[in-house]
PDB file of N, CA and C in Angstrom:
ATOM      1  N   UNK A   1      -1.250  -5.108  10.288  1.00  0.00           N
ATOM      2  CA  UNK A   1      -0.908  -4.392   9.087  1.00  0.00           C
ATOM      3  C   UNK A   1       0.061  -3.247   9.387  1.00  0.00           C
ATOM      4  N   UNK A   2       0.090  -2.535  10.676  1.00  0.00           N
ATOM      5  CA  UNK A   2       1.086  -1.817  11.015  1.00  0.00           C
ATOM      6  C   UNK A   2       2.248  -2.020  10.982  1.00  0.00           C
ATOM      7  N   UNK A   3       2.862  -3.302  11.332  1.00  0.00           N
ATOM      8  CA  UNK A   3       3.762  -4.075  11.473  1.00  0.00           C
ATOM      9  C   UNK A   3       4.343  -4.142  10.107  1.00  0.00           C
ATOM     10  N   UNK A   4       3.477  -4.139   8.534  1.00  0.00           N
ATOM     11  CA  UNK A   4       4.424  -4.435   7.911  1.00  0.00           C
ATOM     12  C   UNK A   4       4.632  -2.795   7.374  1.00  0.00           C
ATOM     13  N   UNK A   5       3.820  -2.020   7.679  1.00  0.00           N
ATOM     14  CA  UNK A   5       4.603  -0.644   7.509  1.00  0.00           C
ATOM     15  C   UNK A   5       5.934  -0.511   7.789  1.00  0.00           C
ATOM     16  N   UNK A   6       6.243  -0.523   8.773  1.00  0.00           N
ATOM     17  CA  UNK A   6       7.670  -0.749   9.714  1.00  0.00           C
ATOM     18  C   UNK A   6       8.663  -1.386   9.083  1.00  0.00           C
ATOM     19  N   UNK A   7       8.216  -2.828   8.246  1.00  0.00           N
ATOM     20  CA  UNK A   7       8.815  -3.349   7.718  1.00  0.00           C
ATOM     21  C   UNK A   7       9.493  -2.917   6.354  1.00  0.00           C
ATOM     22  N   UNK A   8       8.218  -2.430   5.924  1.00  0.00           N
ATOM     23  CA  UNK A   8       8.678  -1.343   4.655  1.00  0.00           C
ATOM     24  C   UNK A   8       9.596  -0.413   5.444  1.00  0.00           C
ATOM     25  N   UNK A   9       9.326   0.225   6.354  1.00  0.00           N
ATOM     26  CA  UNK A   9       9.912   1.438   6.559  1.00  0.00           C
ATOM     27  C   UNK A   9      11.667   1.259   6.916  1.00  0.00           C
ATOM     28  N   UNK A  10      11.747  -0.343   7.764  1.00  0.00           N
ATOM     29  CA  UNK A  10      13.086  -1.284   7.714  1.00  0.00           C
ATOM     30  C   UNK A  10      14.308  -0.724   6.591  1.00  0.00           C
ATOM     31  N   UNK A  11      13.192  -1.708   5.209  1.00  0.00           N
ATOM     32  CA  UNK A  11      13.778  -1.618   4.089  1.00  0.00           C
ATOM     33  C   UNK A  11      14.206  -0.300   3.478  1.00  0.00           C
ATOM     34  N   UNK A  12      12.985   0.438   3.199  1.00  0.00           N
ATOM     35  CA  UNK A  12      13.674   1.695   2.674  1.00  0.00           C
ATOM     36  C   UNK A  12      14.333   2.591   3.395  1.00  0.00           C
ATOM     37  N   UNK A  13      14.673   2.526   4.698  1.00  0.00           N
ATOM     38  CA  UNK A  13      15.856   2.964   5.201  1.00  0.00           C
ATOM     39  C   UNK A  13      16.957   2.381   5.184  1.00  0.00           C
ATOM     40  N   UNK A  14      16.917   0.831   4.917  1.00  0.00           N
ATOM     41  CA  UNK A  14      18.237   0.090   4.287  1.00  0.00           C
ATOM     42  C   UNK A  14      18.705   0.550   3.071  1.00  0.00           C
ATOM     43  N   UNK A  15      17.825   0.853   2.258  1.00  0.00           N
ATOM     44  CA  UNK A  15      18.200   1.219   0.570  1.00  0.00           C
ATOM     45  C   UNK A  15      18.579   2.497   0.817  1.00  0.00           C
ATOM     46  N   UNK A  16      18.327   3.477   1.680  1.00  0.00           N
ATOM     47  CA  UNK A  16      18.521   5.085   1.930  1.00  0.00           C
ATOM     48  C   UNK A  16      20.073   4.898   2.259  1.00  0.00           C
ATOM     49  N   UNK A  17      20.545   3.742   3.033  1.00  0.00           N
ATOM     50  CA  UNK A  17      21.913   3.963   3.501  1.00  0.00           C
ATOM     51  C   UNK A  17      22.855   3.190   2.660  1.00  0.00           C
ATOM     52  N   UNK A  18      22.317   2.600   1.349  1.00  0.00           N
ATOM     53  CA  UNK A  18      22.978   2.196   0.628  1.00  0.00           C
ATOM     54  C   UNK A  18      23.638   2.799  -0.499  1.00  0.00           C
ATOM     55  N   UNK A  19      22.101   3.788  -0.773  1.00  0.00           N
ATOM     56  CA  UNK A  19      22.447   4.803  -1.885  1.00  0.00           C
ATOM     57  C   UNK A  19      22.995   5.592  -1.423  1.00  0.00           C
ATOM     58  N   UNK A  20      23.675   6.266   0.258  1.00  0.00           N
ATOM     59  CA  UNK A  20      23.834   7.402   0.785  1.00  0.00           C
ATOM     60  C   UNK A  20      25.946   6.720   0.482  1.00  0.00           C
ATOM     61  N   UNK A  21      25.709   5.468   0.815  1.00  0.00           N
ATOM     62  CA  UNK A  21      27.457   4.801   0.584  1.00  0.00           C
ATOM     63  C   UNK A  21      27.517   4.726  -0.590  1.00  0.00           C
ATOM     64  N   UNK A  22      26.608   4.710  -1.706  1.00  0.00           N
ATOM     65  CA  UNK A  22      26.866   4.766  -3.028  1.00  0.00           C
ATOM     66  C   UNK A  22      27.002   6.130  -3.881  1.00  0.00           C
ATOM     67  N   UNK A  23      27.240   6.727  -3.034  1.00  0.00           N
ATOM     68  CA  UNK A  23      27.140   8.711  -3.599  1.00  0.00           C
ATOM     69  C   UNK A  23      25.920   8.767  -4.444  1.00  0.00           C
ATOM     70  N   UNK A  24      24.810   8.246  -4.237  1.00  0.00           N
ATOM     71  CA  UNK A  24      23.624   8.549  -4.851  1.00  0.00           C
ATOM     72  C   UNK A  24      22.685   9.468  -3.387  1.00  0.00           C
ATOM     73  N   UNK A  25      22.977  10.664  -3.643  1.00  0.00           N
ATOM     74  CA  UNK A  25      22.793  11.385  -2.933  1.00  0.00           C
ATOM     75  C   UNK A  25      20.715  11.719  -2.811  1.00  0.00           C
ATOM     76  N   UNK A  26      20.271  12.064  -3.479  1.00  0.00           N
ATOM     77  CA  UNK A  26      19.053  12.471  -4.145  1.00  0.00           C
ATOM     78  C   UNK A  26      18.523  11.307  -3.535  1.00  0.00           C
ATOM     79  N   UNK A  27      18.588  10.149  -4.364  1.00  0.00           N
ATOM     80  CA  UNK A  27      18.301   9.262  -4.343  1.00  0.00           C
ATOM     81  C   UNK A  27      17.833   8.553  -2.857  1.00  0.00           C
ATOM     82  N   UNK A  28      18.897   8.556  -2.013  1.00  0.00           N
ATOM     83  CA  UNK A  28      18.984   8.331  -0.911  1.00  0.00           C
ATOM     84  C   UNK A  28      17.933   9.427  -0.226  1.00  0.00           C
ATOM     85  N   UNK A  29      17.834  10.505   0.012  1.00  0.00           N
ATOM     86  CA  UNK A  29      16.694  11.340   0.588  1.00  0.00           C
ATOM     87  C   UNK A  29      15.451  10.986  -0.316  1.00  0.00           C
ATOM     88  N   UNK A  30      15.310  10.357  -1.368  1.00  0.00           N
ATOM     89  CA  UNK A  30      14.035  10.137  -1.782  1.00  0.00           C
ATOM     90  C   UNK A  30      13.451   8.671  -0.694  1.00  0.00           C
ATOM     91  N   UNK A  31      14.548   7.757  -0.824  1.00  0.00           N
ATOM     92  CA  UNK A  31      14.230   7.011   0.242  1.00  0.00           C
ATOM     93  C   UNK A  31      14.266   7.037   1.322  1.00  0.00           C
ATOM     94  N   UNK A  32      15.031   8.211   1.814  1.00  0.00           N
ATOM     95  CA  UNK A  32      15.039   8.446   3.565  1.00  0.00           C
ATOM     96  C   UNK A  32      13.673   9.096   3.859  1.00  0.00           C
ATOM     97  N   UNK A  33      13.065   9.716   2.983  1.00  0.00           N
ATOM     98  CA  UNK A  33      11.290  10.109   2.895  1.00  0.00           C
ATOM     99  C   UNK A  33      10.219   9.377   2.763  1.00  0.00           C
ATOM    100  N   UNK A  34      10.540   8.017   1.874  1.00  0.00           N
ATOM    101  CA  UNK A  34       9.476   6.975   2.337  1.00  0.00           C
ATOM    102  C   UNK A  34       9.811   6.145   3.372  1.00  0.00           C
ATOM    103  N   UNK A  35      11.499   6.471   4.391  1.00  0.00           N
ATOM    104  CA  UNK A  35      11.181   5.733   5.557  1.00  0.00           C
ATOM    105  C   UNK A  35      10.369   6.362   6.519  1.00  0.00           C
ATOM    106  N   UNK A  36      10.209   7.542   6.309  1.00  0.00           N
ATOM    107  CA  UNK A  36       9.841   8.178   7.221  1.00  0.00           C
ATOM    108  C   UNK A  36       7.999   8.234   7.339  1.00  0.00           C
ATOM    109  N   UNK A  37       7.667   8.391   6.045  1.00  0.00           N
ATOM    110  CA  UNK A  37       6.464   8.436   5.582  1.00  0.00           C
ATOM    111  C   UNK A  37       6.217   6.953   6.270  1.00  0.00           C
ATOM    112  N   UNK A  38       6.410   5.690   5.948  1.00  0.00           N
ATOM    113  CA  UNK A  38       5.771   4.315   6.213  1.00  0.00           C
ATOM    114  C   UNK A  38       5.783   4.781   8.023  1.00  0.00           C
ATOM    115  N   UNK A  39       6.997   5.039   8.528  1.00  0.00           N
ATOM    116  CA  UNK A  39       6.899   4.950   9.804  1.00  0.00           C
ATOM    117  C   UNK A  39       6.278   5.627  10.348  1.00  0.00           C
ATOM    118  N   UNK A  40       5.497   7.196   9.873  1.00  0.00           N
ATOM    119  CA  UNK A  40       4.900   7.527  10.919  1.00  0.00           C
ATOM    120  C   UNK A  40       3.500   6.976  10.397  1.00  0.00           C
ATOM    121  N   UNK A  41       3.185   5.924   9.055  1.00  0.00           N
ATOM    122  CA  UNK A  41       1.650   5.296   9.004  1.00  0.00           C
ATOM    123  C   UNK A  41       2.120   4.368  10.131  1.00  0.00           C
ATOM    124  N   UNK A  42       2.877   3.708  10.032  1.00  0.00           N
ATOM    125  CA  UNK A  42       2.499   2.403  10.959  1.00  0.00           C
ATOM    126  C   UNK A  42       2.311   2.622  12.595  1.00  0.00           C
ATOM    127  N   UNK A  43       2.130   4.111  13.060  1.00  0.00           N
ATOM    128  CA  UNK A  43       2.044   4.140  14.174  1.00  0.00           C
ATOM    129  C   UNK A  43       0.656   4.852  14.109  1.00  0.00           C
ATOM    130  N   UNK A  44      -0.078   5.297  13.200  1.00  0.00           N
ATOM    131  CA  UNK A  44      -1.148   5.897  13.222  1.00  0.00           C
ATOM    132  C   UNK A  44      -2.825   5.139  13.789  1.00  0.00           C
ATOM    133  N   UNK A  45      -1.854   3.405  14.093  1.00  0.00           N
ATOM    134  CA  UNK A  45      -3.491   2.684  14.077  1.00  0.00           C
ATOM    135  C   UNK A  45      -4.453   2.759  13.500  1.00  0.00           C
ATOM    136  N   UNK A  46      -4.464   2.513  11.623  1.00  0.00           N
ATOM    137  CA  UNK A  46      -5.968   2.555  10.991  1.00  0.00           C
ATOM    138  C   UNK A  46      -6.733   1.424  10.507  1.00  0.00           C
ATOM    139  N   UNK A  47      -7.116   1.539  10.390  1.00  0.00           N
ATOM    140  CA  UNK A  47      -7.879   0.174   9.749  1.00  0.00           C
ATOM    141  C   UNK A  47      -7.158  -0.635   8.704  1.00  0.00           C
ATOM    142  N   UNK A  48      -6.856  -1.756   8.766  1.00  0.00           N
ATOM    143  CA  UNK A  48      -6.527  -2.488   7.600  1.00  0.00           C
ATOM    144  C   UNK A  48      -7.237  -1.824   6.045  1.00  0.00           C
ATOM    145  N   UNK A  49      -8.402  -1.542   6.144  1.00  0.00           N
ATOM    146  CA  UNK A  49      -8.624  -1.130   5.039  1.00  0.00           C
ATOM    147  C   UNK A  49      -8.360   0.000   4.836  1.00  0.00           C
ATOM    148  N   UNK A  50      -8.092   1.107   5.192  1.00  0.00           N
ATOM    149  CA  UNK A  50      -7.166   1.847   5.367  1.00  0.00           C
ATOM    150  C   UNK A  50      -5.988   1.805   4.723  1.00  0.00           C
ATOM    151  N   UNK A  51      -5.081   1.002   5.258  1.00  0.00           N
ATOM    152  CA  UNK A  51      -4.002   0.532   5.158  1.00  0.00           C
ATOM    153  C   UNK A  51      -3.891   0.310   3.315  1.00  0.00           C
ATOM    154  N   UNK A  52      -4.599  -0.885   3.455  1.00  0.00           N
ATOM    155  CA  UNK A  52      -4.539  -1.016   1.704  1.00  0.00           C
ATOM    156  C   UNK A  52      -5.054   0.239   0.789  1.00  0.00           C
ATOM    157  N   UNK A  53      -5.690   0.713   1.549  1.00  0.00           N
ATOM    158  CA  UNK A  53      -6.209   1.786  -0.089  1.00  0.00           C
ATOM    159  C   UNK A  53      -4.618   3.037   0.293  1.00  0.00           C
ATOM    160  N   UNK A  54      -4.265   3.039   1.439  1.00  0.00           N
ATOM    161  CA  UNK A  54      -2.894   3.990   1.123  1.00  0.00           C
ATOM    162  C   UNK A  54      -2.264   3.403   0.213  1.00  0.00           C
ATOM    163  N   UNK A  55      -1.186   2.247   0.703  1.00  0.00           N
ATOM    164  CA  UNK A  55      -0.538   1.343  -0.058  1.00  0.00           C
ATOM    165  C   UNK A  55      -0.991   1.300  -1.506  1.00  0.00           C
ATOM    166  N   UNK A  56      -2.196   1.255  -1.788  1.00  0.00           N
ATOM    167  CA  UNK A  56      -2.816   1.496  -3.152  1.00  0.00           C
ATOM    168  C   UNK A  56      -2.605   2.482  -4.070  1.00  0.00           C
ATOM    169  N   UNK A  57      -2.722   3.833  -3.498  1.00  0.00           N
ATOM    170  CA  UNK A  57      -2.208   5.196  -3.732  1.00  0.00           C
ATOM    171  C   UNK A  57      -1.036   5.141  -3.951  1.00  0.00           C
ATOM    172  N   UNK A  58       0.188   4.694  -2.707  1.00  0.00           N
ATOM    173  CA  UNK A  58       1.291   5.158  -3.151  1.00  0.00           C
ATOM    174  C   UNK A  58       2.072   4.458  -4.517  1.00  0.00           C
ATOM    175  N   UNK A  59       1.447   2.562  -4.296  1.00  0.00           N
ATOM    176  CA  UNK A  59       1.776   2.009  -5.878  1.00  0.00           C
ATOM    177  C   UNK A  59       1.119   2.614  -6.865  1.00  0.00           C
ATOM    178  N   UNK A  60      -0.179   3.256  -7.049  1.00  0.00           N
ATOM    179  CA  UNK A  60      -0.216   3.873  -8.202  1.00  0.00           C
ATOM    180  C   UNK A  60       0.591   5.004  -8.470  1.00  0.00           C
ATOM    181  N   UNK A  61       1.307   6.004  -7.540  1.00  0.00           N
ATOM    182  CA  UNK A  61       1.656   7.601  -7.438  1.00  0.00           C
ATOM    183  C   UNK A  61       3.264   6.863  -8.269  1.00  0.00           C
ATOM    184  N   UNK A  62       3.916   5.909  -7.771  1.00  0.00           N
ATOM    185  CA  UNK A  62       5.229   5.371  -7.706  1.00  0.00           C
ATOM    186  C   UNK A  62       5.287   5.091  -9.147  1.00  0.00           C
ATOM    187  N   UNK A  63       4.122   4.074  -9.024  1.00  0.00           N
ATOM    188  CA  UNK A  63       4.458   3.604 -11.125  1.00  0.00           C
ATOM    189  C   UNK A  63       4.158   4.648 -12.149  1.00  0.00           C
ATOM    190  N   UNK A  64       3.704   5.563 -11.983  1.00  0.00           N
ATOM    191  CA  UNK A  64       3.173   6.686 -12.579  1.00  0.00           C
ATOM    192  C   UNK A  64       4.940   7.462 -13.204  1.00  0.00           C
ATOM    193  N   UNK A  65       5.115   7.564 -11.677  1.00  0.00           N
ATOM    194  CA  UNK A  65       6.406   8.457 -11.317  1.00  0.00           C
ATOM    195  C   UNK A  65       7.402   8.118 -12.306  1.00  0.00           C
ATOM    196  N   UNK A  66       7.518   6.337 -12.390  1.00  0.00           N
ATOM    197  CA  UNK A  66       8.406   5.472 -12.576  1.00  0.00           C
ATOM    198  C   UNK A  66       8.526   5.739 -14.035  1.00  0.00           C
ATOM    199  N   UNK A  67       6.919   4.940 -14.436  1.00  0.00           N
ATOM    200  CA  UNK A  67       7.036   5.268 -16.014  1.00  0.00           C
ATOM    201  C   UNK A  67       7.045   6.584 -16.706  1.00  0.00           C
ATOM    202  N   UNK A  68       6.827   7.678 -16.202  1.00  0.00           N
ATOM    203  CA  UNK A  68       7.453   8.809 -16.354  1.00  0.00           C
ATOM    204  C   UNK A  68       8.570   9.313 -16.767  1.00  0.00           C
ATOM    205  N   UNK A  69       9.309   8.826 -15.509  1.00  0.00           N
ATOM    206  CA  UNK A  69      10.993   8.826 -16.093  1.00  0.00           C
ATOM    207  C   UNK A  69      11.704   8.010 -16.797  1.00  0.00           C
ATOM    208  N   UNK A  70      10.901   6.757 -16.531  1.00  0.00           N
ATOM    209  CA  UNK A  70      11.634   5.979 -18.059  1.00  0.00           C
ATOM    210  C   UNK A  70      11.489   6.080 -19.240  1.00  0.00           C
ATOM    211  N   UNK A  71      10.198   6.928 -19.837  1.00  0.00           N
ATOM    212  CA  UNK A  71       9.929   7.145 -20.719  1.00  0.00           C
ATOM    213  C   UNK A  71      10.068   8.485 -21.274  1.00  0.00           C
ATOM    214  N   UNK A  72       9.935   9.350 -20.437  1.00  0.00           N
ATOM    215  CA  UNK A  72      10.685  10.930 -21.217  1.00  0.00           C
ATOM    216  C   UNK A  72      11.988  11.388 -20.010  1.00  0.00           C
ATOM    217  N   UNK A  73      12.254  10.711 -19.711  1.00  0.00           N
ATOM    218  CA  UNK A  73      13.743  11.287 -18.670  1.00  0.00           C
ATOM    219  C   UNK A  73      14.977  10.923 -19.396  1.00  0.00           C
ATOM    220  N   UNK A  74      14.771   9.162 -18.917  1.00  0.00           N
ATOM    221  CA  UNK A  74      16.002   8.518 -19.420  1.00  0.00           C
ATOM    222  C   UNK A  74      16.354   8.178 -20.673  1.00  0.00           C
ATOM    223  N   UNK A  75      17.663   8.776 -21.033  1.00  0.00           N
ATOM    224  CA  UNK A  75      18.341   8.618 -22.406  1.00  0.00           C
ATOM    225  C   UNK A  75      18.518   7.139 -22.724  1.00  0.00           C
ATOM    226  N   UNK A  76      17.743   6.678 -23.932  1.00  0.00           N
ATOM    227  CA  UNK A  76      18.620   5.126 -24.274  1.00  0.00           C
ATOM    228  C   UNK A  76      19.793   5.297 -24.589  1.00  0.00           C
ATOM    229  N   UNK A  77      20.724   3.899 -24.042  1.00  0.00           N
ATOM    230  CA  UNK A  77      22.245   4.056 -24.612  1.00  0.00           C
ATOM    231  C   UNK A  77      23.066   4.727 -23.684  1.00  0.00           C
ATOM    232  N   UNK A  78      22.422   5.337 -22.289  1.00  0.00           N
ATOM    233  CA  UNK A  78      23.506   5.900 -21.737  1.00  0.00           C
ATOM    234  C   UNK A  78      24.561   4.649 -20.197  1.00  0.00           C
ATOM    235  N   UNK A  79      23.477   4.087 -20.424  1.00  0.00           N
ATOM    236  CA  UNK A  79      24.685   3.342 -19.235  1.00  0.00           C
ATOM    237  C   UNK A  79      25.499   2.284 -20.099  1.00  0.00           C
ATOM    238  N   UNK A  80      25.540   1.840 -21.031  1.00  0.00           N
ATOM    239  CA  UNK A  80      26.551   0.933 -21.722  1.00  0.00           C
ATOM    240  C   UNK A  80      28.029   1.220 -21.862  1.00  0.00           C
TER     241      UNK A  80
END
């Protein structure tokens, strides 16, 4: 289960250097923080169950976050 921390941690440092070439600045340190975050779980050795109830936390903290801003942040009508 460590292993796919890492893997996460792969990815969202791929997306960190995508948004960092895409002048999405913010953006990019929001993801250069969950690479960092996955990588130092996946070296912590915890229990698989462990593992899932983090992972659990952070999908609930994320969709929370998510529907948050889609719902009182973002303006309808502005990217068209």
């Amino acid at each position: 289960m460590d292993r796919m921390f890492r893997v996460l941690s792969f990815w969202t440092g791929i997306f960190a250097v995508m948004f960092y070439l895409g002048h999405m600045h913010v953006t990019s340190l929001i993801f250069l923080a969950q690479t960092g975050f996955f990588l130092l779980l996946s070296y912590l050795k915890l229990t698989e169950r462990m593992y899932i109830y983090i992972f659990g936390a952070y999908l609930t903290i994320f969709f929370a976050g998510f529907t948050y801003w889609t719902t009182f942040m973002m303006v309808p009508g502005v990217g068209e």
